[in-house]
Protein backbone atom coordinates (compact mmCIF):
# COMPACT_ATOMS: atom_id res chain seq x y z
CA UNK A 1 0.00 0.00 0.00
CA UNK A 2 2.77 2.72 0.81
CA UNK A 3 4.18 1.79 -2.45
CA UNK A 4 1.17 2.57 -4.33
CA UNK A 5 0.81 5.44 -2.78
CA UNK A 6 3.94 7.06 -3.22
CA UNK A 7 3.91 6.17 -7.11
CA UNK A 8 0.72 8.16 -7.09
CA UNK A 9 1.93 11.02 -5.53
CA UNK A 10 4.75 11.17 -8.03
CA UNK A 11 2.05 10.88 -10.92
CA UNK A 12 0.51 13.34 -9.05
CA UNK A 13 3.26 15.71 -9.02
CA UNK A 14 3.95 15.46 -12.87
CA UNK A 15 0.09 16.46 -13.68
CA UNK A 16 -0.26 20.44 -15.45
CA UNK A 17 -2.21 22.55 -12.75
CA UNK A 18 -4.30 25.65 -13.71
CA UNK A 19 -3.13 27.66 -11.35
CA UNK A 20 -0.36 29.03 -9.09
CA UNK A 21 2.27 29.69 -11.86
CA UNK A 22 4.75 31.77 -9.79
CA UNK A 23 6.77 30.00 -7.08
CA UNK A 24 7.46 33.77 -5.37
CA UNK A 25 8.62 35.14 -1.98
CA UNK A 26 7.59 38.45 -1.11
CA UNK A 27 9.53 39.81 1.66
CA UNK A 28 8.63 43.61 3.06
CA UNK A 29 11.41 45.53 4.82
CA UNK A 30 10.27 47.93 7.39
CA UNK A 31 13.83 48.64 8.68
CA UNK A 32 13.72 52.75 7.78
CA UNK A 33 10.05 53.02 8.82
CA UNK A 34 10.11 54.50 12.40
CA UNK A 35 7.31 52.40 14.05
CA UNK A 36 7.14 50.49 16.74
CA UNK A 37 4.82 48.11 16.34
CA UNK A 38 6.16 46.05 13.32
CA UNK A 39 2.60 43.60 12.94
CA UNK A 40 1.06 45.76 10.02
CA UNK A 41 3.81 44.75 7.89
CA UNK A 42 4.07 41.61 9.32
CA UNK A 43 0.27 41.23 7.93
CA UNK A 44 1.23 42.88 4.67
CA UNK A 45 4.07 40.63 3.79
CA UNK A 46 1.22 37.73 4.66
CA UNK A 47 -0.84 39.03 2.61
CA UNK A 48 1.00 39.82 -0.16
CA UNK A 49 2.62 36.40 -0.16
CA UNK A 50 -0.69 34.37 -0.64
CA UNK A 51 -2.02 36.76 -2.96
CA UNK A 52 0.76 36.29 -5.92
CA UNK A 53 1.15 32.35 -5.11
CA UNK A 54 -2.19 31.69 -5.20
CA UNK A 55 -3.58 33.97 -8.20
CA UNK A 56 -4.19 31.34 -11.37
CA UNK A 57 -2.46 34.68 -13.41
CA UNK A 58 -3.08 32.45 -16.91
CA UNK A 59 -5.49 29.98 -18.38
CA UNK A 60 -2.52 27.63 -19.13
CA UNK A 61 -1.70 24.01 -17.76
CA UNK A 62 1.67 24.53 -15.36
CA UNK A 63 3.66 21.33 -14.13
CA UNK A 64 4.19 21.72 -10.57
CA UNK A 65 7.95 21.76 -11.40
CA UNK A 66 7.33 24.23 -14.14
CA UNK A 67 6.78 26.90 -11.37
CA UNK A 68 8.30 30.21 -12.07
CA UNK A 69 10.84 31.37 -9.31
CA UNK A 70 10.76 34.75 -8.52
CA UNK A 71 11.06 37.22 -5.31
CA UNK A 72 9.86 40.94 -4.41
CA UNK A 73 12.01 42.54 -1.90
CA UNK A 74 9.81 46.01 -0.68
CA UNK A 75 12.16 48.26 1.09
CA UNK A 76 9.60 50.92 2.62
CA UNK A 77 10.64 54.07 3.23
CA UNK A 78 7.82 55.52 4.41
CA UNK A 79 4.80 54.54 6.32
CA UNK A 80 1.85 57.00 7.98
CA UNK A 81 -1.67 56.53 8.18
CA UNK A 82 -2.07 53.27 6.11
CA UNK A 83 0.01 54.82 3.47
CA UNK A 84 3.06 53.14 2.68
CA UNK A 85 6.20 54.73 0.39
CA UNK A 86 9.21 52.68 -1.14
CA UNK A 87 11.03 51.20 -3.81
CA UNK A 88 10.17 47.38 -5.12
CA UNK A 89 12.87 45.03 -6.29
CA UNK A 90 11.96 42.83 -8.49
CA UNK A 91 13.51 39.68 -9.92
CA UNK A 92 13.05 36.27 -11.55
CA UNK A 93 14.62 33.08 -12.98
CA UNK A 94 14.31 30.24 -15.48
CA UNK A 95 15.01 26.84 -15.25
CA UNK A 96 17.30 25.76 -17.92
CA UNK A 97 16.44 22.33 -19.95
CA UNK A 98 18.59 19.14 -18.24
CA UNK A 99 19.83 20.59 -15.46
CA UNK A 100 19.34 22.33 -11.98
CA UNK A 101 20.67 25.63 -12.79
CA UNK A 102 18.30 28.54 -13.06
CA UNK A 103 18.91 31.56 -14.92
CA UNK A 104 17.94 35.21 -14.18
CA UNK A 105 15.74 36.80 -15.87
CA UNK A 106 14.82 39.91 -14.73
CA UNK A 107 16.33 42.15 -11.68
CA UNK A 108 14.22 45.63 -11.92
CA UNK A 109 14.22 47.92 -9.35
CA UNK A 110 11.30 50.11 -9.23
CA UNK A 111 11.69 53.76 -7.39
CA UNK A 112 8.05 54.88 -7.60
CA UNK A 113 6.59 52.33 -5.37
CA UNK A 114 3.39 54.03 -3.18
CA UNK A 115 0.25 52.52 -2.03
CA UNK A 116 -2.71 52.66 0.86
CA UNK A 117 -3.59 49.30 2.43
CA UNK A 118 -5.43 48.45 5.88
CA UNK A 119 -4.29 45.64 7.86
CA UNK A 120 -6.26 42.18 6.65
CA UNK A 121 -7.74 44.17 3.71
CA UNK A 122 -8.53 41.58 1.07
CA UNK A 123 -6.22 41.85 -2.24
CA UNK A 124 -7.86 41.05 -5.53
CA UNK A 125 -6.91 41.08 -8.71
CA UNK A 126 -9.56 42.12 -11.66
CA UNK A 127 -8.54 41.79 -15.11
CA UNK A 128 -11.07 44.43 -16.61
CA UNK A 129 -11.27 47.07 -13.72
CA UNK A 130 -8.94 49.06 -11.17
CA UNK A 131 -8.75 47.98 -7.59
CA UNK A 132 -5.97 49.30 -5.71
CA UNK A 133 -2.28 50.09 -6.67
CA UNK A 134 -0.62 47.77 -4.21
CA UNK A 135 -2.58 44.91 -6.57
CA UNK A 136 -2.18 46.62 -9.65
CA UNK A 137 1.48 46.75 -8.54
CA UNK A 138 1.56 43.48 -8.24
CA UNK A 139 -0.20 41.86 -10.89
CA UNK A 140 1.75 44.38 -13.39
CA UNK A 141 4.91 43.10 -12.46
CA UNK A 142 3.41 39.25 -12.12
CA UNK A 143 2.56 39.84 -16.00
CA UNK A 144 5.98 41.18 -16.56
CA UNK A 145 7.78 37.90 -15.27
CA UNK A 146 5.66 35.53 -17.08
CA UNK A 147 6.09 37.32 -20.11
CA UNK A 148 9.71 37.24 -20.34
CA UNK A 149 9.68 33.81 -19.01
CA UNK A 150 7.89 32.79 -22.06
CA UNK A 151 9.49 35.31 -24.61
CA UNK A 152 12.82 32.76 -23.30
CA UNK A 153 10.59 29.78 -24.62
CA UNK A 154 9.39 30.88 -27.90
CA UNK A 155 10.28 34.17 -30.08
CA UNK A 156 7.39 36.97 -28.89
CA UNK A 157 6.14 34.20 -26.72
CA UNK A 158 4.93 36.81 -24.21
CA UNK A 159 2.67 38.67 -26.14
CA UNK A 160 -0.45 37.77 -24.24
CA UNK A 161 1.42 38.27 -21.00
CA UNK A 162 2.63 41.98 -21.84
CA UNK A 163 -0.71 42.88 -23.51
CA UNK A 164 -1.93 42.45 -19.33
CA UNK A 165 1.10 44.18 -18.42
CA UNK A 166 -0.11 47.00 -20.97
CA UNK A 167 -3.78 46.84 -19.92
CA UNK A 168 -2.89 47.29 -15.96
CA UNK A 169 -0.74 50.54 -16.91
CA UNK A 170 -4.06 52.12 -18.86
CA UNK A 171 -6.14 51.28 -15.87
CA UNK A 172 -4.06 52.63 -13.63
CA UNK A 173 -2.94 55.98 -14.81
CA UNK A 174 -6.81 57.24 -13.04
CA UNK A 175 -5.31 56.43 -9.67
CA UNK A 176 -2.93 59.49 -9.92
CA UNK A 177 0.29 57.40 -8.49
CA UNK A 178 3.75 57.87 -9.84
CA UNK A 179 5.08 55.29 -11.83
CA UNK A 180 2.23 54.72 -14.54
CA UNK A 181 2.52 57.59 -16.73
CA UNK A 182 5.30 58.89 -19.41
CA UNK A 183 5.87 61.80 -17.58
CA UNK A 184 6.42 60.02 -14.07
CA UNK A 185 10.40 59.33 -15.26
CA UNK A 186 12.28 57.87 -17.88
CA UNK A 187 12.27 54.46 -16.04
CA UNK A 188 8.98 53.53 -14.88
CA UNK A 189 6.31 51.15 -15.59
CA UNK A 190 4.68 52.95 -18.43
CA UNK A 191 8.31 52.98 -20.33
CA UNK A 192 8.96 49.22 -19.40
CA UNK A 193 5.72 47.73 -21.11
CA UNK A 194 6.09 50.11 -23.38
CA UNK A 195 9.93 49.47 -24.73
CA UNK A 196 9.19 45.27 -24.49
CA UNK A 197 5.98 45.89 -27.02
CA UNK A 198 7.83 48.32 -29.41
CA UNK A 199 9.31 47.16 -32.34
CA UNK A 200 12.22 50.18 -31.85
CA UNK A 201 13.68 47.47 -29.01
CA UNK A 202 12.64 44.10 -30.98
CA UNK A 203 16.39 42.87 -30.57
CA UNK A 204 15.96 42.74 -26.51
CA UNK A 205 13.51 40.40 -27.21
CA UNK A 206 15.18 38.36 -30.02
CA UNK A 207 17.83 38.33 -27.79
CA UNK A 208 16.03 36.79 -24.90
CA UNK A 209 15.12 33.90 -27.47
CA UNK A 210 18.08 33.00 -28.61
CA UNK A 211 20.53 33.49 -25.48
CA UNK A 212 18.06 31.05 -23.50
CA UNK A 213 16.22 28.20 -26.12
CA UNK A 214 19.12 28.42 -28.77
CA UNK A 215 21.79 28.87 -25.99
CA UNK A 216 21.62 28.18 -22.95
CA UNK A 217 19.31 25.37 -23.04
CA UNK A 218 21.54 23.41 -25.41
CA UNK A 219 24.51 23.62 -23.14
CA UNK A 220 24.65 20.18 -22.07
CA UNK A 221 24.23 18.71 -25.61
CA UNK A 222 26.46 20.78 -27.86
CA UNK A 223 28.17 23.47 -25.29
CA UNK A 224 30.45 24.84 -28.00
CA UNK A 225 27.12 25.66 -30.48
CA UNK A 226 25.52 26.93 -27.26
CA UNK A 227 27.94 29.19 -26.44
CA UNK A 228 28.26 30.31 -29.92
CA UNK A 229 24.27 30.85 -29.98
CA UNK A 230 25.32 32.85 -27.03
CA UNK A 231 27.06 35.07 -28.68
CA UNK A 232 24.86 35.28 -31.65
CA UNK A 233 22.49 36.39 -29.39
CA UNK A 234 24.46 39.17 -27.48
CA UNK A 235 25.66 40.56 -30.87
CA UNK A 236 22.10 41.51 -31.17
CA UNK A 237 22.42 44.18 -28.49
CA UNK A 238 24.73 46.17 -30.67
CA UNK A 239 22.03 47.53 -32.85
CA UNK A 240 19.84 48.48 -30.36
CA UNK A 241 22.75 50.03 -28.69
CA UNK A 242 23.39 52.00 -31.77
CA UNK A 243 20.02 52.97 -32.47
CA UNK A 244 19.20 53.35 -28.68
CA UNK A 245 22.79 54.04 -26.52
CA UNK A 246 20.16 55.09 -23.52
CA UNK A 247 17.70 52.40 -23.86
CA UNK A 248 16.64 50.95 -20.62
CA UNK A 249 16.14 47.37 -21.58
CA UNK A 250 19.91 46.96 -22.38
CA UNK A 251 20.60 48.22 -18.49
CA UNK A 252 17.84 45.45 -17.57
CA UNK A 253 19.37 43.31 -19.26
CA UNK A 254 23.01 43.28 -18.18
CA UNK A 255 21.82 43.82 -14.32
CA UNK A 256 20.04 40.46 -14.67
CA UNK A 257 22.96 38.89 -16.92
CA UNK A 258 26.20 40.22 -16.51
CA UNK A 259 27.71 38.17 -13.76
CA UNK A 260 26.31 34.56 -15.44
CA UNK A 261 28.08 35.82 -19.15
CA UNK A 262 31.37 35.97 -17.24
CA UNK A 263 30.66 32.77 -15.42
CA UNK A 264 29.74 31.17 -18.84
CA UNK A 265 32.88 32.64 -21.05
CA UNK A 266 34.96 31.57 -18.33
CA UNK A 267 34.46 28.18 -18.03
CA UNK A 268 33.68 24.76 -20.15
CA UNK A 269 35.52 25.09 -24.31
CA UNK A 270 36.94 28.06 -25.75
CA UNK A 271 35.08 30.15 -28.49
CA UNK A 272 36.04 33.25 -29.90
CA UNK A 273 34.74 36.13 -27.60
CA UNK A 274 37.03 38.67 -29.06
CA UNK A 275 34.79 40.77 -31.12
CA UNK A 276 31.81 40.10 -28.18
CA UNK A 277 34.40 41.39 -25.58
CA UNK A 278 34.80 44.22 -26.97
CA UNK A 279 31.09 44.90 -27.81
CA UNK A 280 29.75 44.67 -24.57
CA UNK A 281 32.47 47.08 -22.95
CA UNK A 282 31.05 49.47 -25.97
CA UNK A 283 27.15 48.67 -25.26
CA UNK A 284 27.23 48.20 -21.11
CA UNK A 285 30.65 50.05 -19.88
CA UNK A 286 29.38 49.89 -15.95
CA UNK A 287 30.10 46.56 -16.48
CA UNK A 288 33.96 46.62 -17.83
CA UNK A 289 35.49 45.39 -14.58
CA UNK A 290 33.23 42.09 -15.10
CA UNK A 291 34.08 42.12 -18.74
CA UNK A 292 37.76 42.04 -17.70
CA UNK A 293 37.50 38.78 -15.80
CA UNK A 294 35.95 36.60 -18.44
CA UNK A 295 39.76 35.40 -19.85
């Protein structure tokens, strides 16, 4: 009997769900806000934490092991009369085919981050109306990570996801918080759906393709065609960069990237990385002490 049962909950466990596609911690950081009695954010972290893992955020069939790591870090900066200020970090990562190494995908941080909320208020999420900006918040950035997750699987496989992204930001700009609108900054939410949908930045996207399906998920079969798929796929950047020097997907890229290129051009067989070397200290100079390291 124990035998039976255990092979069923291993069938069990290889079934697609409809629901629950993120695997995500949400962790809120009160340490700036000068309040003694830490429970409200206690209850907000709570909160926030069942909300995103238990949202069914598509209509698709997820393997339990298909689960979509990501984490929210909210540093608050300011909290008064169930009105909380701060900045929201944001990242995510990918599995990659035959093995247990998972890739990042995204590491955003967003400045504009403001929001009421009562303690035990109930968070929904509607796809046709405006709630609240702590869920808009949310869900925005929820639609964000599962469309670059599948933009990784398939070329402009995140359409659907960033067309949600896209819808939240319209709703949203009535709620008269920072962060939604063109004229809120030059790195916001408005200009982050906006640059992923635009055909001015296809190559970001391109590049997401090919570095992860073409690339890095091949690494265990053919590493040297990987790696050169790799590169094929960085090369990319270069016309953005030259149409766009300032464009803020290349800076989202390379925070979520640069430290696993040098861990991948440093290790395993040799290809050429002459001409990419030099590229990225061109396209992402910040980076040029990293760059130096990958021998």
């Amino acid at each position: 009997m124990p035998k039976i049962l255990l092979l069923l909950l291993s069938l069990f466990s290889l079934m697609p769900l409809k629901a629950q596609e993120l695997n995500a911690q949400f962790i809120v950081n009160a340490d700036l806000v000068n309040q003694t009695n830490q429970q409200i954010f206690e209850t907000l972290e709570r909160a926030l934490n069942e909300f995103i893992n238990s949202q069914s955020w598509t209509d698709q069939d997820f393997f339990s092991q298909e689960k979509i790591t990501c984490s929210f870090v909210l540093n608050l900066t300011g909290y008064n009369d169930s009105k909380f200020e701060g900045t929201l970090q944001v990242q995510s990562q990918r599995t990659i085919f035959d093995s247990n190494y998972n890739s990042p995908m995204i590491n955003f941080l967003d400045k504009d981050i403001s929001f009421t909320y009562q303690e035990f208020q109930p968070l929904f999420y509607s796809p046709a109306t405006f709630d609240t900006n702590l869920t808009s918040l949310i869900s925005f950035y929820a639609f964000i990570i599962l469309g670059l997750n599948a933009d990784s699987l398939q070329f402009k496989g995140g359409d659907s996801f960033f067309e949600q992204a896209q819808r939240i930001v319209n709703l949203s700009q009535q709620s008269g918080a920072t962060g939604w609108k063109q004229n809120d900054g030059n790195r916001n939410r408005f200009w982050l759906i906006d640059t992923l949908r635009s055909n001015t930045f296809r190559e970001y996207r391109q590049t997401m393709y090919t570095y992860h399906r073409k690339g890095l998920d091949l690494m265990t079969q053919a590493p040297d065609n990987a790696k050169n798929s790799v590169i094929e796929s960085l090369l990319l950047l270069e016309n953005l960069y030259n149409r766009r020097p300032n464009a803020m997907l290349l800076q989202m890229f390379f925070d979520a990237k640069s430290a696993e290129i040098v861990s991948l051009f440093s290790d395993g067989p040799e290809v050429d990385f002459d001409r990419t070397s030099k590229m990225l200290q061109k396209i992402a100079p910040f980076y040029q002490p990293q760059w130096k390291q990958i021998k």
